[in-house]
Protein backbone atom coordinates (compact mmCIF):
# COMPACT_ATOMS: atom_id res chain seq x y z
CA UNK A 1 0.00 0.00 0.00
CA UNK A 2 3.09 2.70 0.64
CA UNK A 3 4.47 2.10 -2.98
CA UNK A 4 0.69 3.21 -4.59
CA UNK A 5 0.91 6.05 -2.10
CA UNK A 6 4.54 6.94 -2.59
CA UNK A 7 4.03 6.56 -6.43
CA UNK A 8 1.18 9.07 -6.22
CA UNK A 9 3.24 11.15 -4.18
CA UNK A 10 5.77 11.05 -6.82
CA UNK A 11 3.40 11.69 -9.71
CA UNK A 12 2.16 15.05 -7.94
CA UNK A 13 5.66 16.19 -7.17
CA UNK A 14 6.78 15.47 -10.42
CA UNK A 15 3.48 17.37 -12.16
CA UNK A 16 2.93 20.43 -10.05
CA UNK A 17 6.37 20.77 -8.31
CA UNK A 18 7.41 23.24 -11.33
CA UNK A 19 4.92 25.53 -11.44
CA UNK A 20 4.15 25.79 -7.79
CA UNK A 21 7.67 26.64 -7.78
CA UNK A 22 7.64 29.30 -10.90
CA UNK A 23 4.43 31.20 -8.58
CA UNK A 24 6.71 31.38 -6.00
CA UNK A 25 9.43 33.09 -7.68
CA UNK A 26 7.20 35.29 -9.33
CA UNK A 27 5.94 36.76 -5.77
CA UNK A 28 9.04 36.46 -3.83
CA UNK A 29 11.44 37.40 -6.45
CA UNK A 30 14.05 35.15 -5.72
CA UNK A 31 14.63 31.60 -6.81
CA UNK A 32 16.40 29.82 -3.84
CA UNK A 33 13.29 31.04 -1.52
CA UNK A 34 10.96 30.03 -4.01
CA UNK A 35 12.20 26.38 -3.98
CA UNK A 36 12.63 26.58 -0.36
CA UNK A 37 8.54 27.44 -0.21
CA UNK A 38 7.56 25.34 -2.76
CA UNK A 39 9.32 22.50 -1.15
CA UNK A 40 8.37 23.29 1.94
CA UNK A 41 4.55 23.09 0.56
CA UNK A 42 5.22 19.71 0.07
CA UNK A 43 6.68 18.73 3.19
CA UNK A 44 3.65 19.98 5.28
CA UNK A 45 1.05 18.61 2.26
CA UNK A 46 3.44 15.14 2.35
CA UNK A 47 2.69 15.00 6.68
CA UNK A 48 -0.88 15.75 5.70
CA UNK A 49 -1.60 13.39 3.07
CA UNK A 50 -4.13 10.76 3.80
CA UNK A 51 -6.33 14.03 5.35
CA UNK A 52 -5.99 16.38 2.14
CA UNK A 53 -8.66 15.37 -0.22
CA UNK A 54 -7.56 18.49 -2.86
CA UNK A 55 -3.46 18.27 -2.76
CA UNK A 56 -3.00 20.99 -5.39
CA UNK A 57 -5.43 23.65 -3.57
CA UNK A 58 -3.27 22.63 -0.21
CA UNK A 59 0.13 23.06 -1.79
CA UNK A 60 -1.17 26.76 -3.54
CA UNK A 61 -2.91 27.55 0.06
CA UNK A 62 0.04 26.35 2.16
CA UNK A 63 2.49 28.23 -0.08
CA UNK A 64 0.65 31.40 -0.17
CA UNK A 65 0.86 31.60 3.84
CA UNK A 66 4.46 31.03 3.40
CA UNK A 67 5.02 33.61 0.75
CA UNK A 68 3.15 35.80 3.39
CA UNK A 69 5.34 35.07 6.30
CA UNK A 70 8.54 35.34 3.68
CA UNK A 71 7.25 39.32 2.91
CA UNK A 72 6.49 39.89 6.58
CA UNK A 73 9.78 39.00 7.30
CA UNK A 74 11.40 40.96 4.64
CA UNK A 75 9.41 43.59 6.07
CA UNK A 76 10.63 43.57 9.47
CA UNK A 77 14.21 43.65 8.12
CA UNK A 78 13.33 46.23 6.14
CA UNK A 79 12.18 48.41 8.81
CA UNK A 80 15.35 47.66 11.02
CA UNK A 81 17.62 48.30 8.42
CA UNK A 82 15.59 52.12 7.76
CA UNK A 83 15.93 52.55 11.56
CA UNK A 84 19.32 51.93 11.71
CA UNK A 85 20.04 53.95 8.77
CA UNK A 86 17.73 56.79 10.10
CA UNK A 87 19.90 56.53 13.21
CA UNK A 88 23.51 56.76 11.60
CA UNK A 89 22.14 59.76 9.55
CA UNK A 90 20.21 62.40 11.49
CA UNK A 91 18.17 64.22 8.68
CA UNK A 92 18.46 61.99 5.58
CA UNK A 93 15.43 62.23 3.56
CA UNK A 94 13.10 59.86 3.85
CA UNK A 95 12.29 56.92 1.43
CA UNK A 96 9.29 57.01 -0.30
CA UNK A 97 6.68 53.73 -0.12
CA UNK A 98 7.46 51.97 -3.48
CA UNK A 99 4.35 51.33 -5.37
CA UNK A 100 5.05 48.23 -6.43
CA UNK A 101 2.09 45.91 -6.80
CA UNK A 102 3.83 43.29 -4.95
CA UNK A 103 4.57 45.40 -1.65
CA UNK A 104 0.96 46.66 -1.97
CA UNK A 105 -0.54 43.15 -2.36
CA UNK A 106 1.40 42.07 0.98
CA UNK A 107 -0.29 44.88 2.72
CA UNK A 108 -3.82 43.61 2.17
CA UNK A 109 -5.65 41.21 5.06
CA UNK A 110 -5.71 37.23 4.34
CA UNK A 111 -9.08 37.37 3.34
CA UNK A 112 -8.26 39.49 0.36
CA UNK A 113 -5.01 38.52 -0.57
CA UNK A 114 -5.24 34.29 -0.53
CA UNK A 115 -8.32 35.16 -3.50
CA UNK A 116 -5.99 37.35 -5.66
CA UNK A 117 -2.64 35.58 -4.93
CA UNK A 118 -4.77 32.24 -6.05
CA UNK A 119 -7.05 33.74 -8.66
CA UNK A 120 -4.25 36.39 -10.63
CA UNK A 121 -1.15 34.68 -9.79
CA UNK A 122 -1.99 30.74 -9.70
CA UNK A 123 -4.41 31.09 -12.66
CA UNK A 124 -7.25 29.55 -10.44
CA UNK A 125 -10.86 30.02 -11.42
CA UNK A 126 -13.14 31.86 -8.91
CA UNK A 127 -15.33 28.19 -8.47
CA UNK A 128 -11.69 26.53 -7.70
CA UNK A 129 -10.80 29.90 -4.71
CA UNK A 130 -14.61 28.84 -3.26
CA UNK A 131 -13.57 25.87 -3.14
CA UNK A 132 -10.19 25.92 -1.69
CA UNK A 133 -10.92 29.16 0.78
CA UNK A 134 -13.91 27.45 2.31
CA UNK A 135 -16.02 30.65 0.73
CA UNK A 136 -19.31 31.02 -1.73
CA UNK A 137 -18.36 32.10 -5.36
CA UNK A 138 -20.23 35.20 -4.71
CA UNK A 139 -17.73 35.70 -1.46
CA UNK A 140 -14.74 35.05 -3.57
CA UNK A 141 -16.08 37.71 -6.40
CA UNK A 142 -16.88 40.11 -3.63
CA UNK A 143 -13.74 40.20 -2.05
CA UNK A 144 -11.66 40.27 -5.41
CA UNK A 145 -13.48 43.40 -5.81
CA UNK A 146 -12.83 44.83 -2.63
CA UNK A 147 -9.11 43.74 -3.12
CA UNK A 148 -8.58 45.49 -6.38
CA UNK A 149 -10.38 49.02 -5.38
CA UNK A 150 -7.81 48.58 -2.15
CA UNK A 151 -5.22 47.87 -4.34
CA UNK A 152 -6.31 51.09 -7.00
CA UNK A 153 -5.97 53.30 -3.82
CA UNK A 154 -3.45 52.35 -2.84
CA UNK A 155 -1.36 51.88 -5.84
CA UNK A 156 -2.58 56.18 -6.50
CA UNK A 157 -1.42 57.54 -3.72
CA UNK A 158 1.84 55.54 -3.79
CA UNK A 159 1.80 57.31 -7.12
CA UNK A 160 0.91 60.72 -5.65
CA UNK A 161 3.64 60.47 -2.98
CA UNK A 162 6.47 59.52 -5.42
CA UNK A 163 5.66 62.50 -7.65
């Protein structure tokens, strides 16, 4: 019975393991800690898998909270890195927020940002997000919405402040 289940096993690494990995890089920019997430996906999906009854959702869901913590982190470096800078230099200006859609993405709450990491960057349909975020389509659509007009602000007065 472990051979049929370590063949399977095989068979999904071997079919999604690539693109789970290419998302990755795409959000986090870097290929090392895009393998590291992807793999890590399947680590937590492989200690999970007689209970997961939708494997690719769970590797896209699991690595999406990873790419999450990944930016926080960055962020928190980030932010010691302009403190300490802010400290050696008295009166250096001051950076401005970048726009990019990326950063801005990062910023929203889960609820918005699993649908449009899934939807936009995994190529999942709004039916497969319901399904995989526990939510009705109409939920999903609804908070796509309410993602992008966050994101529009946002993404203007990023704009306003670098010009």
């Amino acid at each position: 019975m472990t051979g049929s289940r370590d063949e399977a096993a095989s068979e999904l690494f071997a079919a999604l393991y690539p693109r789970l990995a290419g998302w990755c890089r795409r959000l986090v920019d870097d290929d090392g800690t895009a393998h590291e997430i992807a793999s890590e996906a399947f680590t937590r999906l492989w200690a999970r898998w007689t209970k997961v009854e939708e494997p690719r959702g769970f590797l896209y869901v699991t690595a999406a909270n990873l790419v999450r913590d990944h930016w926080r982190k960055l962020e928190r470096e980030r932010r010691a890195l302009r403190r300490a800078t802010a400290e050696a230099a008295v009166g250096a200006p001051n950076e401005q927020g970048d726009p990019s859609l990326r950063l801005l993405i990062q910023t929203l709450p889960d609820r918005l940002r699993v649908p449009i990491l899934l939807h936009y960057y995994a190529d999942m349909p709004i039916r497969e997000v319901s399904v995989l975020t526990g939510r009705k389509e109409g939920t999903v659509k609804a908070d796509l919405h309410a993602a992008r007009e966050l994101l529009r602000g946002r993404l203007r007065r990023s704009l306003d402040h670098a010009l």
